[in-house]
C-alpha atoms as a PDB file:
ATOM      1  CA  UNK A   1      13.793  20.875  -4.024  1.00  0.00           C
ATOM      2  CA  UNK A   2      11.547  24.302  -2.901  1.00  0.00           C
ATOM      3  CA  UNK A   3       8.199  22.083  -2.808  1.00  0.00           C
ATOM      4  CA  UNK A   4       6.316  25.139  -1.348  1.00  0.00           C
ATOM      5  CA  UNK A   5       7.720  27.100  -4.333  1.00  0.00           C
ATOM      6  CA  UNK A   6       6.247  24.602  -7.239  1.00  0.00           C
ATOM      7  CA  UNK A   7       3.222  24.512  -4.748  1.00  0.00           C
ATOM      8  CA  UNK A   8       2.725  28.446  -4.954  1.00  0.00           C
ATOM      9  CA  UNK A   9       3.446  29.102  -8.232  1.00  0.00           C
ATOM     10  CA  UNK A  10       0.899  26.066  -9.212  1.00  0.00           C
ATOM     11  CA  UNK A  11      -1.355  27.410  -6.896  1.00  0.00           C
ATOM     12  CA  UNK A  12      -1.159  31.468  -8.685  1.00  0.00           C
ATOM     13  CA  UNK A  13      -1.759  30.149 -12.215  1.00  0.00           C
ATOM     14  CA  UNK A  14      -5.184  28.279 -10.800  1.00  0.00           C
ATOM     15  CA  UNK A  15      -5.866  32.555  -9.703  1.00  0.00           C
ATOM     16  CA  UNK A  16      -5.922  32.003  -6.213  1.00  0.00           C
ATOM     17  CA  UNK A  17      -4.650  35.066  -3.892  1.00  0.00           C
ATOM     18  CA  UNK A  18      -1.158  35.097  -2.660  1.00  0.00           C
ATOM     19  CA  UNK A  19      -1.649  35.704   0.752  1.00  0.00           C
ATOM     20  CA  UNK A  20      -4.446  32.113   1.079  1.00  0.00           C
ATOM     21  CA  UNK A  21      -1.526  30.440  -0.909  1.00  0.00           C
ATOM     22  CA  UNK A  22       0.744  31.308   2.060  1.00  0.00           C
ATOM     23  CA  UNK A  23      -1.850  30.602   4.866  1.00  0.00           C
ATOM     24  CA  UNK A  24      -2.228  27.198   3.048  1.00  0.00           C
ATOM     25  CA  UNK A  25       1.197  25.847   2.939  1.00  0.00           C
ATOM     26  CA  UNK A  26       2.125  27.235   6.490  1.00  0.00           C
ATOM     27  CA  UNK A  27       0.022  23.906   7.022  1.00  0.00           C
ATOM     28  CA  UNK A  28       1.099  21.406   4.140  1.00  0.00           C
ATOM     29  CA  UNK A  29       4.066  19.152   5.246  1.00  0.00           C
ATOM     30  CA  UNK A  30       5.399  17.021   2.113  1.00  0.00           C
ATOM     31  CA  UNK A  31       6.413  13.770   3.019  1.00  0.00           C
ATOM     32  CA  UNK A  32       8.033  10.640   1.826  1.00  0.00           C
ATOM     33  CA  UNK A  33       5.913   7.411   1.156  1.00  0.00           C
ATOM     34  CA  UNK A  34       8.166   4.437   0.843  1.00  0.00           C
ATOM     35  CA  UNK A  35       6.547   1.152  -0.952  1.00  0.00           C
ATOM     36  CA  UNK A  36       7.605  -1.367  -2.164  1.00  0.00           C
ATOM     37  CA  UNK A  37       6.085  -1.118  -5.926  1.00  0.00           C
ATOM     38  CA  UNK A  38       6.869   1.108  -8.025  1.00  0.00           C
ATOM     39  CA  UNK A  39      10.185   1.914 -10.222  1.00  0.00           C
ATOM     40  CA  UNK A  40      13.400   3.797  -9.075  1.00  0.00           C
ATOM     41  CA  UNK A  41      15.966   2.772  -6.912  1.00  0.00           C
ATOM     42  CA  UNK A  42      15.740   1.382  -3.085  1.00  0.00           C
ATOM     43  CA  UNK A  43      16.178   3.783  -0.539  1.00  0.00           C
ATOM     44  CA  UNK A  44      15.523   1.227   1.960  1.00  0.00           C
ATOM     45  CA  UNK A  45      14.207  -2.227   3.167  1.00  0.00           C
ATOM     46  CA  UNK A  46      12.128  -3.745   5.365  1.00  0.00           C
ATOM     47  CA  UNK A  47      13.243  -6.235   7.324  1.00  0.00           C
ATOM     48  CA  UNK A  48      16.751  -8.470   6.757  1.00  0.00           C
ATOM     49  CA  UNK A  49      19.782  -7.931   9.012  1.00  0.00           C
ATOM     50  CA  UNK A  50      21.372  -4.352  10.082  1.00  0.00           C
ATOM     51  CA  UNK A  51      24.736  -3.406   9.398  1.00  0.00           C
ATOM     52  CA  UNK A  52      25.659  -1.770  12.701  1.00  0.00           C
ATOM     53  CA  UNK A  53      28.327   0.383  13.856  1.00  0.00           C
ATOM     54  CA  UNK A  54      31.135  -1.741  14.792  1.00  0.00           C
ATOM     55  CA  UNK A  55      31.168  -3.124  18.579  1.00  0.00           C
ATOM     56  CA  UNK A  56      27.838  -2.658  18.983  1.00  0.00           C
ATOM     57  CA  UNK A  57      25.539  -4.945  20.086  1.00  0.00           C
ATOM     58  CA  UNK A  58      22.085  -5.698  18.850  1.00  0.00           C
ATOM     59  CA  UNK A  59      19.234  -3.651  20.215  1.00  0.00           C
ATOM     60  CA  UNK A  60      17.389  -5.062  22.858  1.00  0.00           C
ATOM     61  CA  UNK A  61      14.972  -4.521  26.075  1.00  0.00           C
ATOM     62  CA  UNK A  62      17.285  -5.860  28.789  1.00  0.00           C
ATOM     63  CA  UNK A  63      17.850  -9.625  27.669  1.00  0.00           C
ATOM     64  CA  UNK A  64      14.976  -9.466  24.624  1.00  0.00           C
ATOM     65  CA  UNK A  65      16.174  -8.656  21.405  1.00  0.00           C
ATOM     66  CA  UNK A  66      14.297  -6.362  18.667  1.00  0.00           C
ATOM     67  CA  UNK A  67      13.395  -6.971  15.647  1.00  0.00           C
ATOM     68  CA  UNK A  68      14.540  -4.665  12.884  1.00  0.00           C
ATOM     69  CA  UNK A  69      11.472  -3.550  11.041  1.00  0.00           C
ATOM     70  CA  UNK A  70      12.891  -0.695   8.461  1.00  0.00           C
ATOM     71  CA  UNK A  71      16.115   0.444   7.635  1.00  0.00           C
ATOM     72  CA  UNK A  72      16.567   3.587   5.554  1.00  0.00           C
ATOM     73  CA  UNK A  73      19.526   4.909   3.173  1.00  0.00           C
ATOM     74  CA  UNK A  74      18.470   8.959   4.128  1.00  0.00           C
ATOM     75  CA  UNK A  75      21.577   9.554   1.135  1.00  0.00           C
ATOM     76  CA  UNK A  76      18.970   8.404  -1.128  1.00  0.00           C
ATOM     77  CA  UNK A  77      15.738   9.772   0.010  1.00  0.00           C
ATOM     78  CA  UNK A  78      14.268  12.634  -2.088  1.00  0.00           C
ATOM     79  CA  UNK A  79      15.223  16.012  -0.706  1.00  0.00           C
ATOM     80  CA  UNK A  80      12.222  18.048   1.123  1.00  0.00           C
ATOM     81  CA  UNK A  81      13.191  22.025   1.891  1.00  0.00           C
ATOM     82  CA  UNK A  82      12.107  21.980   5.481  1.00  0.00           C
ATOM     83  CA  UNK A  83      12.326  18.206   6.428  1.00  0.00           C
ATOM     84  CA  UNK A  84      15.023  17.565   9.677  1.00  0.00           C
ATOM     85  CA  UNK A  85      15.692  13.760   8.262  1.00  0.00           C
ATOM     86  CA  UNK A  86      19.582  13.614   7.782  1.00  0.00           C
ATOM     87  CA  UNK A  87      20.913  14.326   4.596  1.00  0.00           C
ATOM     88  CA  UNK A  88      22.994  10.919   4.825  1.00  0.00           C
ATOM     89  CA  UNK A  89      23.662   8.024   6.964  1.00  0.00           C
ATOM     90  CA  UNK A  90      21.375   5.289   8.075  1.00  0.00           C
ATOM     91  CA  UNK A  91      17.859   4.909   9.766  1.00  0.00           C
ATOM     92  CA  UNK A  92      17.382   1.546  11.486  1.00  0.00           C
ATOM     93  CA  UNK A  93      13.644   0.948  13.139  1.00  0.00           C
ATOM     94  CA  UNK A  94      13.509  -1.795  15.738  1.00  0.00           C
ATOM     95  CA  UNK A  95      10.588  -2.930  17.384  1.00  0.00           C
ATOM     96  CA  UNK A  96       8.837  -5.806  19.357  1.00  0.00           C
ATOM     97  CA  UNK A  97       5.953  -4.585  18.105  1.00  0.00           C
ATOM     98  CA  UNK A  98       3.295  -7.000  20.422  1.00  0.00           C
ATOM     99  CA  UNK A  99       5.198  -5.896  23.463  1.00  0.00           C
ATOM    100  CA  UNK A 100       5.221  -2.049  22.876  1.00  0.00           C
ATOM    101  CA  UNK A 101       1.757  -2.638  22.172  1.00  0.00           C
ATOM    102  CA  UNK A 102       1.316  -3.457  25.658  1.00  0.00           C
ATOM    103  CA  UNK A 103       4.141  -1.319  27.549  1.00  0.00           C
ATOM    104  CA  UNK A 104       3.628   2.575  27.647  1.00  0.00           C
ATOM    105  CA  UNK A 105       7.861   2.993  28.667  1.00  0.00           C
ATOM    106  CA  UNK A 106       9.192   2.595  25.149  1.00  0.00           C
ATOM    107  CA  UNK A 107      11.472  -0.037  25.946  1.00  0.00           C
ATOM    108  CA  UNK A 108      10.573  -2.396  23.607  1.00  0.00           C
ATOM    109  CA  UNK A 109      11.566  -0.066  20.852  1.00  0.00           C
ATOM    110  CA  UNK A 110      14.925   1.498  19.416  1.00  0.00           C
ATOM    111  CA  UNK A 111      15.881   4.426  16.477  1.00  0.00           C
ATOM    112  CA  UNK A 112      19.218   4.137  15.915  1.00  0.00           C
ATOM    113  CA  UNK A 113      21.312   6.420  13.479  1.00  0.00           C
ATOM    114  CA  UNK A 114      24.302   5.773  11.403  1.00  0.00           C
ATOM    115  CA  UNK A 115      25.787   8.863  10.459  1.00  0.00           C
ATOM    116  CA  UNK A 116      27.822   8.257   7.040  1.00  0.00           C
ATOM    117  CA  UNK A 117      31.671   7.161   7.788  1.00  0.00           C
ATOM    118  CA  UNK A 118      31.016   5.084  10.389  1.00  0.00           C
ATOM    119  CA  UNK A 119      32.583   1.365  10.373  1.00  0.00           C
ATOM    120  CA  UNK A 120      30.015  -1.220  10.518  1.00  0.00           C
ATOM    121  CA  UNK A 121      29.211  -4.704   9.786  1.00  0.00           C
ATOM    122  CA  UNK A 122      26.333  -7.049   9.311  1.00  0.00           C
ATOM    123  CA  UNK A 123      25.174  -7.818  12.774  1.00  0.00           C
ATOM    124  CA  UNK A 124      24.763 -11.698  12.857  1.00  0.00           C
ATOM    125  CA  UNK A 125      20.982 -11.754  14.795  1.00  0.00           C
ATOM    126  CA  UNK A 126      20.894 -13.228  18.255  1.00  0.00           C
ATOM    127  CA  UNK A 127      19.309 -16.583  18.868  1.00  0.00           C
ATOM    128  CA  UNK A 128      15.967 -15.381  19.775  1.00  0.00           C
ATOM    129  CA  UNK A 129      15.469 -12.697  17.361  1.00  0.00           C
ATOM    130  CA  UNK A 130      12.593 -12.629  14.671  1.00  0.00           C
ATOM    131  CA  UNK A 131      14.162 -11.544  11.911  1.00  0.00           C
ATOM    132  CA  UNK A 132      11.750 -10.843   8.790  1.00  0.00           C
ATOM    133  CA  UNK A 133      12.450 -11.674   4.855  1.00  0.00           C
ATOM    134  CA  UNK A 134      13.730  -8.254   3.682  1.00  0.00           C
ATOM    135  CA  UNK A 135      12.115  -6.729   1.354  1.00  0.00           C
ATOM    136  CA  UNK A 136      13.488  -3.063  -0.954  1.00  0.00           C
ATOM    137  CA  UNK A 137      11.366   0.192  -0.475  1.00  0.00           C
ATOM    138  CA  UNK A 138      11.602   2.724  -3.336  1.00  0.00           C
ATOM    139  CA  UNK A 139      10.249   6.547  -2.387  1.00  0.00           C
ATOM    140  CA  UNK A 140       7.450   8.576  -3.778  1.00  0.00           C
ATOM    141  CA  UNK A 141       6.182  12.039  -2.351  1.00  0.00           C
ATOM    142  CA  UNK A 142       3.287  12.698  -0.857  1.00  0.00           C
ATOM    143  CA  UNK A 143       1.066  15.632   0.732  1.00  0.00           C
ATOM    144  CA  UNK A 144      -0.083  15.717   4.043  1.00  0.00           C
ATOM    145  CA  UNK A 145      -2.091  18.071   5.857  1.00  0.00           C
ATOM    146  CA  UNK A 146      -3.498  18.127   9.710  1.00  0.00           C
ATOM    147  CA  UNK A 147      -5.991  16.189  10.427  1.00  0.00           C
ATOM    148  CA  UNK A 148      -8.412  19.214  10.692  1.00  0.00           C
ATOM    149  CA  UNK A 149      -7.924  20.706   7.118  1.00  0.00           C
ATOM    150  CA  UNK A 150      -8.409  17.596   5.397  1.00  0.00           C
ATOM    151  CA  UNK A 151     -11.189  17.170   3.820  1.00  0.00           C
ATOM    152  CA  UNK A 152     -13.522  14.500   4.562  1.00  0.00           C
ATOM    153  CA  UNK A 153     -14.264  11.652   1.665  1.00  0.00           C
ATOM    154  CA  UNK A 154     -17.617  11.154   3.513  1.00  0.00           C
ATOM    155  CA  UNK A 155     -19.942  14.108   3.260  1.00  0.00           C
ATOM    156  CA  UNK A 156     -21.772  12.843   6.147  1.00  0.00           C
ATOM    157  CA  UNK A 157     -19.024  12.362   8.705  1.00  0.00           C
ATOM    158  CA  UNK A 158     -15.114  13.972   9.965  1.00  0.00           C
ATOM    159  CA  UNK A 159     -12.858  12.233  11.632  1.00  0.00           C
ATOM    160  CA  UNK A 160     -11.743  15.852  13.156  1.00  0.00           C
ATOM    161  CA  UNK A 161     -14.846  17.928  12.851  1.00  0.00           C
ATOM    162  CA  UNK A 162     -17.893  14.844  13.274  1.00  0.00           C
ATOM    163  CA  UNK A 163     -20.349  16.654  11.450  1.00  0.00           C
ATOM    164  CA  UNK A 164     -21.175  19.079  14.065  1.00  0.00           C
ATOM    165  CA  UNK A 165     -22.880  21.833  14.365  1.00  0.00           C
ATOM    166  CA  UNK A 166     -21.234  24.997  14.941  1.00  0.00           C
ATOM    167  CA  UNK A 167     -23.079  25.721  18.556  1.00  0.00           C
ATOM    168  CA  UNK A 168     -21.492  21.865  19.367  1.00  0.00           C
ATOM    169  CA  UNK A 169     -18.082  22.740  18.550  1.00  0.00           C
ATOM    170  CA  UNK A 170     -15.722  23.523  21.198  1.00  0.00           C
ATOM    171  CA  UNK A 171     -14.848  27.275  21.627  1.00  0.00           C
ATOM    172  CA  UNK A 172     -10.928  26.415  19.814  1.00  0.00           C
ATOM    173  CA  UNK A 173     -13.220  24.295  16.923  1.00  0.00           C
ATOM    174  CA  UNK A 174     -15.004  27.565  15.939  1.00  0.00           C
ATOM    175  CA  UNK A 175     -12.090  29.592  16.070  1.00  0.00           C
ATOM    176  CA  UNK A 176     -10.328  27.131  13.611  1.00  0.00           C
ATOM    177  CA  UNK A 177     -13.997  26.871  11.718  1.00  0.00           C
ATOM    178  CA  UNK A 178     -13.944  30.847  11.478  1.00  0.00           C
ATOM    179  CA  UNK A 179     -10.213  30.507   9.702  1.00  0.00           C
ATOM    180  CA  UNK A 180     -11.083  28.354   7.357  1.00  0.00           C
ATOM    181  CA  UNK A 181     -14.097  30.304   6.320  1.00  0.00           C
ATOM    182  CA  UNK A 182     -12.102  33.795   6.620  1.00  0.00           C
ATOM    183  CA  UNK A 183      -9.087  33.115   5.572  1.00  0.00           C
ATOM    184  CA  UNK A 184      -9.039  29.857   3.063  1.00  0.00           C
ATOM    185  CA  UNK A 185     -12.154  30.042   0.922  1.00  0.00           C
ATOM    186  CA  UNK A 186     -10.128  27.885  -1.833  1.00  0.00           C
ATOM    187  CA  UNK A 187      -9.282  25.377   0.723  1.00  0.00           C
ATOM    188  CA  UNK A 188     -10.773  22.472  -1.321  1.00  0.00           C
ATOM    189  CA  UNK A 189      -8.816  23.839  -4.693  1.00  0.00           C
ATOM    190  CA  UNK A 190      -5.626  23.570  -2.786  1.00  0.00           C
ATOM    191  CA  UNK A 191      -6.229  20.349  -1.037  1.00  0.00           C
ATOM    192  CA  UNK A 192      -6.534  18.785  -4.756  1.00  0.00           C
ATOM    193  CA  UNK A 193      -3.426  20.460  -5.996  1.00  0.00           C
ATOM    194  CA  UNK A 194      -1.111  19.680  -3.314  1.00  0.00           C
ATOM    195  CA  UNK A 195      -2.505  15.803  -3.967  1.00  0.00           C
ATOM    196  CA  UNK A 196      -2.583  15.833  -7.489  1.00  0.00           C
ATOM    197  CA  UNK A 197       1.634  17.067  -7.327  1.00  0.00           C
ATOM    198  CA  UNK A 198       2.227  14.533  -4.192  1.00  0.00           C
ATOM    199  CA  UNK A 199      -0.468  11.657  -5.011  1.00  0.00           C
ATOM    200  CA  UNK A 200       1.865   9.242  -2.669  1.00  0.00           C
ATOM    201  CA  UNK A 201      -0.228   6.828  -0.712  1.00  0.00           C
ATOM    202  CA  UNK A 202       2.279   4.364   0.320  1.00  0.00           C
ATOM    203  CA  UNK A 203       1.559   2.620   3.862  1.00  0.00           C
ATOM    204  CA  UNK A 204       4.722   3.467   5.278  1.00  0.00           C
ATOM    205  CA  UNK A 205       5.790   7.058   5.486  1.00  0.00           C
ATOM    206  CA  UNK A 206       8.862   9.319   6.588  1.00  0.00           C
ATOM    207  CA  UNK A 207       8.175  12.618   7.995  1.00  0.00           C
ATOM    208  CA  UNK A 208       4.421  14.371   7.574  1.00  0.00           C
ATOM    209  CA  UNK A 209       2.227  14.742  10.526  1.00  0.00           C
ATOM    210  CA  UNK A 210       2.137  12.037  13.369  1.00  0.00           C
ATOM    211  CA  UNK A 211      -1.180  10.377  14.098  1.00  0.00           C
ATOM    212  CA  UNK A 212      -3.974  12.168  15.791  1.00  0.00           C
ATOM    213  CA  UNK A 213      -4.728   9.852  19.011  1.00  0.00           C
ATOM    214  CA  UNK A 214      -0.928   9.821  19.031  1.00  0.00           C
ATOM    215  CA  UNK A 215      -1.043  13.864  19.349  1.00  0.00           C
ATOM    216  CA  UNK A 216      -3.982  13.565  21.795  1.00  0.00           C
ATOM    217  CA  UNK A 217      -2.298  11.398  24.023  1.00  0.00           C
ATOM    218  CA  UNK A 218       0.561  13.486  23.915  1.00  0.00           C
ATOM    219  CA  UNK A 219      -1.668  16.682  24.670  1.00  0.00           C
ATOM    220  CA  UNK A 220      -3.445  15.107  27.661  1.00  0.00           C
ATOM    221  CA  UNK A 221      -0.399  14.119  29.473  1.00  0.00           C
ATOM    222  CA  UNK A 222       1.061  17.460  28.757  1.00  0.00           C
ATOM    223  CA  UNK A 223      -1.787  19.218  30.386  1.00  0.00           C
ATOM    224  CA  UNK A 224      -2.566  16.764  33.473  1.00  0.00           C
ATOM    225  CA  UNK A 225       1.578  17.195  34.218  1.00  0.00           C
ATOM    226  CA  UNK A 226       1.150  21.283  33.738  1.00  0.00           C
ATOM    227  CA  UNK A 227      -1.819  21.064  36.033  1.00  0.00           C
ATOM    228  CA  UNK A 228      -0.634  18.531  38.809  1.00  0.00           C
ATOM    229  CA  UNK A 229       2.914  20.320  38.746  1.00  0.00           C
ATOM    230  CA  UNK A 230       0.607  23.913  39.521  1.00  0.00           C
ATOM    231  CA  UNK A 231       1.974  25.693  35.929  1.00  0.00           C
ATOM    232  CA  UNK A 232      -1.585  26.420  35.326  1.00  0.00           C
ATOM    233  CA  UNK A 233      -5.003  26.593  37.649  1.00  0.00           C
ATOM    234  CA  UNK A 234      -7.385  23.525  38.032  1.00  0.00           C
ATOM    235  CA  UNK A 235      -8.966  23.229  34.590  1.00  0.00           C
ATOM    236  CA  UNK A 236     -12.982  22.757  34.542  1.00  0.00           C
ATOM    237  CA  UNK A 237     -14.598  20.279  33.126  1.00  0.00           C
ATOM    238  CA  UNK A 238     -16.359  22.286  30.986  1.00  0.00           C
ATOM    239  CA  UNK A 239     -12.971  23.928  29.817  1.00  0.00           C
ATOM    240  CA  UNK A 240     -11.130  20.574  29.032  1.00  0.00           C
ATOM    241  CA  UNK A 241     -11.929  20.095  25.589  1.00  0.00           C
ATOM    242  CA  UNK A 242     -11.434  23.705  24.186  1.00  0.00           C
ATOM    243  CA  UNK A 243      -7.945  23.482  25.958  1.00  0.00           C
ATOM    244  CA  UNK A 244      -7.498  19.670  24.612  1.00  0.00           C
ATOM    245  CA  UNK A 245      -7.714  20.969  21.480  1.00  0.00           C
ATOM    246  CA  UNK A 246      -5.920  24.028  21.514  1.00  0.00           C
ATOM    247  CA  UNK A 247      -2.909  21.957  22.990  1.00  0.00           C
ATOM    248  CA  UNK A 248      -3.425  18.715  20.353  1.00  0.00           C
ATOM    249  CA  UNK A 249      -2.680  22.179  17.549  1.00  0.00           C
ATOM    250  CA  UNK A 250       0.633  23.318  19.396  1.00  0.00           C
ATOM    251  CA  UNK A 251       1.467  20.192  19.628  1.00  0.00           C
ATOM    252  CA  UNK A 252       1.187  19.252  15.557  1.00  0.00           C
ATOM    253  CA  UNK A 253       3.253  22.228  15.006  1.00  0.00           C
ATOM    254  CA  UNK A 254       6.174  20.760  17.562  1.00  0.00           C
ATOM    255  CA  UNK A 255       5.668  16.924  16.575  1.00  0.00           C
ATOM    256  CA  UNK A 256       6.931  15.159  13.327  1.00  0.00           C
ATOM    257  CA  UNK A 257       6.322  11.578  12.804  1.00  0.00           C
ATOM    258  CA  UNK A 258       9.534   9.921  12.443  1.00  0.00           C
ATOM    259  CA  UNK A 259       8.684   7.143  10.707  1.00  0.00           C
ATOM    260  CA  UNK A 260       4.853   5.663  10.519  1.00  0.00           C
ATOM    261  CA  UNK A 261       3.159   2.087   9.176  1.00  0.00           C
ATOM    262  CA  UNK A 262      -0.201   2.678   7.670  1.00  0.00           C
ATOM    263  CA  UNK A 263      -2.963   0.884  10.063  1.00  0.00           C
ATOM    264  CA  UNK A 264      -4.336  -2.096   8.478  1.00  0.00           C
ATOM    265  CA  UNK A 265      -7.275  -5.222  10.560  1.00  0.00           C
ATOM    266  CA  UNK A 266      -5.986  -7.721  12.938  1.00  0.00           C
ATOM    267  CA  UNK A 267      -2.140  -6.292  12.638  1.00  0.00           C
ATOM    268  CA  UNK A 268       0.261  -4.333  14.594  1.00  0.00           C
ATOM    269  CA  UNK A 269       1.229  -0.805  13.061  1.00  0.00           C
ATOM    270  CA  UNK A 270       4.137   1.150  14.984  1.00  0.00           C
ATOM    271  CA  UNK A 271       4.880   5.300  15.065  1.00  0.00           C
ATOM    272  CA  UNK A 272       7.894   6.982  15.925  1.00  0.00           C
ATOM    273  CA  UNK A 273       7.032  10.334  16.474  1.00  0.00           C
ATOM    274  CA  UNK A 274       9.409  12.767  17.699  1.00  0.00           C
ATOM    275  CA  UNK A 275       9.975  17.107  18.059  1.00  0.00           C
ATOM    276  CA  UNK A 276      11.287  19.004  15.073  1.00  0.00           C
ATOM    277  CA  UNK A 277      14.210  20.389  16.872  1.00  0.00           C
ATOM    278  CA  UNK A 278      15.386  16.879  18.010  1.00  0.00           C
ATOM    279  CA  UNK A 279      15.019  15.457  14.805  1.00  0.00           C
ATOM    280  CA  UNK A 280      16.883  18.384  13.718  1.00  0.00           C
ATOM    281  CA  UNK A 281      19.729  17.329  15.896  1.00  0.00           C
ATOM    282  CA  UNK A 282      19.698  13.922  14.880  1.00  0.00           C
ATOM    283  CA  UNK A 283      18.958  13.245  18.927  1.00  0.00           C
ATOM    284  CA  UNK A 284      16.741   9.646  17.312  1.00  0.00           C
ATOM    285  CA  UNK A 285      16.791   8.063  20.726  1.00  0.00           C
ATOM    286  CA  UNK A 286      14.101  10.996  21.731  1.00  0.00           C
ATOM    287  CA  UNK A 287      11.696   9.259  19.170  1.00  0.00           C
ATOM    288  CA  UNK A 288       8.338   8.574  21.088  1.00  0.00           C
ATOM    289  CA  UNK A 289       7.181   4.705  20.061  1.00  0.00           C
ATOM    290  CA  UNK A 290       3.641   3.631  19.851  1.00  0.00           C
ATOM    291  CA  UNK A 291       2.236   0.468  18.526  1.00  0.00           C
ATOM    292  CA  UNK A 292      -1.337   0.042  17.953  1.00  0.00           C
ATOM    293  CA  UNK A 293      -3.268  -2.991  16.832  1.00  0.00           C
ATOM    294  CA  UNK A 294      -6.572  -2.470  14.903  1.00  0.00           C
ATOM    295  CA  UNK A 295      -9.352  -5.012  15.483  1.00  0.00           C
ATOM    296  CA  UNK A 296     -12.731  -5.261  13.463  1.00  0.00           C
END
């Protein structure tokens, strides 16, 4: 379905100008919550056992198995014009999620994809495996934006912008302040149509943006290798954040998140975030793993 089409043309009959409309959804990404309440059919399940591609054995980091923590039916996911999930086949999401909590190599955590035709059978779980009650997921849609064109529920405070001041902001901050001012005046108009036709707010999600400290931690490796390797001078100090956050933008642009669990107190939530044009290609084993755990 042409989402950014039933976006603009909601968007025209509200009277907002064509050309915001466009500047707008160059930054909305619809994406696909997956819950288990709801009606409609499963597209998926948490937990249970895999069905595998025959001869292949179970996931694992050297001799520790991985739990399976989501597998997806993509045949049965709602289509989304500009989404790189496969059309068909299988998603399976394993994870130790306490160890890649504590291991930056990605080891302790495994995409693998099923492309439709394949022979495969239920993979009987090895000795030391967890393996969860499995639970269906049915989809619903849902509108996301970046982090810095949301808008904030608090009046007082930003996640992105921390109520500052305009002569605090970084010198890439003002420049995206000044856009929003110039060129999307109806900014808060469109935020609460693209919600109220995607109002998904299911805790685990397919596609969208990935996380923000997942983006930063991307951007600040990407610039300490650039500078070490002598692609660009010495940075400042007093330059680092402008560049930070010019670099964190690119980077949204390039970066999808995979799959993503919704962050909840005293549990482990894993991201799989990975670059449009490898998604594209269905290359899953370049999906970037990150496990956080949120304490109070």
């Amino acid at each position: 379905m042409d989402h950014q089409r039933e976006f603009r043309r909601a968007a025209l009959e509200l009277g907002i100008p064509d050309e915001e409309i466009s500047s707008f959804g160059r930054h909305l990404r619809v994406a696909i919550g997956l819950t288990p309440a709801g009606e409609g059919p499963a597209v998926g399940r948490l937990g249970g056992l895999p069905r595998l591609p025959v001869g292949m054995e179970w996931p694992s980091a050297g001799d520790i198995p991985l739990p399976l923590l989501l597998s997806v039916d993509c045949g049965a996911l709602p289509g989304i014009d500009g989404s790189a999930i496969p059309d068909d086949g299988t998603l399976l999401f394993f994870v130790d999620q306490e160890r890649d909590h504590e291991d930056t190599t990605g080891r302790y955590a495994r995409v693998v994809y099923v492309p439709d035709g394949t022979g495969t059978a239920p993979a009987p779980p090895p000795h030391s495996v967890w393996v969860h009650d499995h639970q269906d997921v049915r989809a619903e849609l849902r509108a996301e934006l970046p982090l810095w064109l949301q808008e904030s529920e608090d009046e007082d405070w930003h996640e992105y912008w921390e109520d500052l001041e305009y002569e605090d902001m970084s010198s890439f901050q003002q420049e995206l302040f000044q856009y929003m001012e110039r060129d999307l005046p109806h900014a808060h108009e469109l935020r609460t149509l693209a919600r109220d036709l995607w109002p998904g707010d299911a805790f685990l999600v397919l596609g969208g943006y990935a996380d923000d400290e997942v983006i930063s931690g991307i951007a600040q490796q990407t610039l300490a290798g650039r500078e070490k390797a002598g692609e660009i001078p010495a940075i400042p100090i007093a330059q680092w954040p402008s560049l930070l956050e010019r670099e964190r933008h690119r980077l949204t642009s390039e970066w999808t998140a995979l799959m993503r669990q919704g962050r909840f107190y005293e549990e482990y939530s894993t991201s799989f975030v990975i670059r449009h044009e490898d998604l594209a290609a269905a290359r899953v084993d370049k999906a970037l793993p990150v496990t956080g755990f949120l304490a109070p």
